[in-house]
C-alpha atoms as a PDB file:
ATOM      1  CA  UNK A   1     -30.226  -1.586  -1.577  1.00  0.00           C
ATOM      2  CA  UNK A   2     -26.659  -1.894   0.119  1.00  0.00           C
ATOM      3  CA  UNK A   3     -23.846  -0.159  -2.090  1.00  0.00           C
ATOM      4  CA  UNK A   4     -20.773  -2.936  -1.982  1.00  0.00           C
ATOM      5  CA  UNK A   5     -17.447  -1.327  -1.648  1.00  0.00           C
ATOM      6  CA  UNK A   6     -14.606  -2.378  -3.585  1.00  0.00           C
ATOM      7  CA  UNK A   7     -11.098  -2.040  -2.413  1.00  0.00           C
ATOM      8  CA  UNK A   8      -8.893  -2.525   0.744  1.00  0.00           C
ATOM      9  CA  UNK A   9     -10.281  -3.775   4.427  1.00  0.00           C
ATOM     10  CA  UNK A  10      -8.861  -3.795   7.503  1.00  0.00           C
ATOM     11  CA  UNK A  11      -9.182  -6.577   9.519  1.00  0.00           C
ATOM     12  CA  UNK A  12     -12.219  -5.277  11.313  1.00  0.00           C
ATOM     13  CA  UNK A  13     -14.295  -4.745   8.112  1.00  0.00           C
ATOM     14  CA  UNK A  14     -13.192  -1.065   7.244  1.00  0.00           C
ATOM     15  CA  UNK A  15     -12.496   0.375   4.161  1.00  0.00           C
ATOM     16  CA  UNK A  16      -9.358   1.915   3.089  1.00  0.00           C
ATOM     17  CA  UNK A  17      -9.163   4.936   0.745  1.00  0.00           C
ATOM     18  CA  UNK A  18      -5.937   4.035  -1.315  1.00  0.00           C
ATOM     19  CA  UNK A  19      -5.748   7.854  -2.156  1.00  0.00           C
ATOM     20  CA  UNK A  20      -5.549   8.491   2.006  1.00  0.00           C
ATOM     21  CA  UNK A  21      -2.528   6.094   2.649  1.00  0.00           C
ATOM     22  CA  UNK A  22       0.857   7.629   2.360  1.00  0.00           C
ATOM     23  CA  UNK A  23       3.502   6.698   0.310  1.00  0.00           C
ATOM     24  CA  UNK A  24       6.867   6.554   1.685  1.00  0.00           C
ATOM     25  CA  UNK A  25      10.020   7.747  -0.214  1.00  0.00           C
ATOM     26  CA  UNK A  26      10.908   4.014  -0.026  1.00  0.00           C
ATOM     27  CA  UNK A  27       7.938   3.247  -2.169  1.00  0.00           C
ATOM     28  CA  UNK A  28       9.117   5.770  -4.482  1.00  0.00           C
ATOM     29  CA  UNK A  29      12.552   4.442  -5.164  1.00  0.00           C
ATOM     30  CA  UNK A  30      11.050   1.291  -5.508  1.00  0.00           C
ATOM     31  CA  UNK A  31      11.092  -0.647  -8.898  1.00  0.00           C
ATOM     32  CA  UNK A  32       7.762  -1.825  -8.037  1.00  0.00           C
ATOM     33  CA  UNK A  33       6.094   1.208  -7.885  1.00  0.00           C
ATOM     34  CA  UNK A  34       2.825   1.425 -10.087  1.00  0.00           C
ATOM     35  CA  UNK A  35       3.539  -1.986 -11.153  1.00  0.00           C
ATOM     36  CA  UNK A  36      -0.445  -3.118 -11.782  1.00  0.00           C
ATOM     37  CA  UNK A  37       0.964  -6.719 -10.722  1.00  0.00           C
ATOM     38  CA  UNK A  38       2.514  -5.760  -6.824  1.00  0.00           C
ATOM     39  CA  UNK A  39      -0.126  -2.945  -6.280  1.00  0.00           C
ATOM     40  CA  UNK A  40      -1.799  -5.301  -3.970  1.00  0.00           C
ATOM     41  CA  UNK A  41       1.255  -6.421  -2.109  1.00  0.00           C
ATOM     42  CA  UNK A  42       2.140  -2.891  -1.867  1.00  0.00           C
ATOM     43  CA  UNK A  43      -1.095  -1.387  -0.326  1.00  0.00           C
ATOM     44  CA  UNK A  44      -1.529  -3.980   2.409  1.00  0.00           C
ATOM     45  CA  UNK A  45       2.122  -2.854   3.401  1.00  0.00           C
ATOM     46  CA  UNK A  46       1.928   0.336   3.480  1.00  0.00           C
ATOM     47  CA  UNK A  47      -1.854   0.075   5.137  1.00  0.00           C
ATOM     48  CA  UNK A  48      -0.726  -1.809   7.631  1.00  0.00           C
ATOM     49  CA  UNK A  49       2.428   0.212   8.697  1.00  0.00           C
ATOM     50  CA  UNK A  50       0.971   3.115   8.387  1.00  0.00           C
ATOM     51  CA  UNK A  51       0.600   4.600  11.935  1.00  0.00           C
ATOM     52  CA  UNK A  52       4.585   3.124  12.651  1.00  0.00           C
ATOM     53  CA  UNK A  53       7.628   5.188  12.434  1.00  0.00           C
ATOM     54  CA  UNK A  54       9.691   3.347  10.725  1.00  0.00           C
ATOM     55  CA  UNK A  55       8.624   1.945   7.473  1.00  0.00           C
ATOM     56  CA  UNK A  56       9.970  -1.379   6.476  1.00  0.00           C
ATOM     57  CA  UNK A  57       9.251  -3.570   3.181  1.00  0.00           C
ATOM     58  CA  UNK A  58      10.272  -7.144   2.709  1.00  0.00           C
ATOM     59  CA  UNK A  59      10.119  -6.825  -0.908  1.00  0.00           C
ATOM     60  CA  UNK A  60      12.052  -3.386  -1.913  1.00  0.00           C
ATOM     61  CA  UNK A  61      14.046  -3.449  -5.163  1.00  0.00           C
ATOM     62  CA  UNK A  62      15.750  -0.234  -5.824  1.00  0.00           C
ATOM     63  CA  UNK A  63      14.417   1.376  -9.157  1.00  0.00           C
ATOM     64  CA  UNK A  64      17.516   1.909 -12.070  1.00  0.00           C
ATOM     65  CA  UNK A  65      16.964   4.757 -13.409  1.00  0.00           C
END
């Protein structure tokens, strides 16, 4: 019996460990960080631009402290 993986894919069908992607410091000033509801949005951005020197994300808010 097949065990089904839960999670994030890449386009080609492989898994992404969530705990293995890095989180920029842009993520961290974010107001959407460890919001349950963007957590989605937020992995397949940083997934995606992961290999790229310059990170970039269309839907940054700075956090208010």
């Amino acid at each position: 019996m097949e065990e089904e993986l839960e999670g994030y894919f890449l386009d080609d069908g492989t898994w992404v460990n969530p705990a293995l992607v890095p989180k920029p410091s842009l993520c961290v000033m974010c107001k959407y960080d460890e919001d349950k509801k963007e957590e989605v949005l937020c992995m397949l951005t940083r997934t995606d631009q992961q290999d790229e020197d310059d990170f970039k994300c269309c839907s940054y808010k700075m956090k208010v402290f």
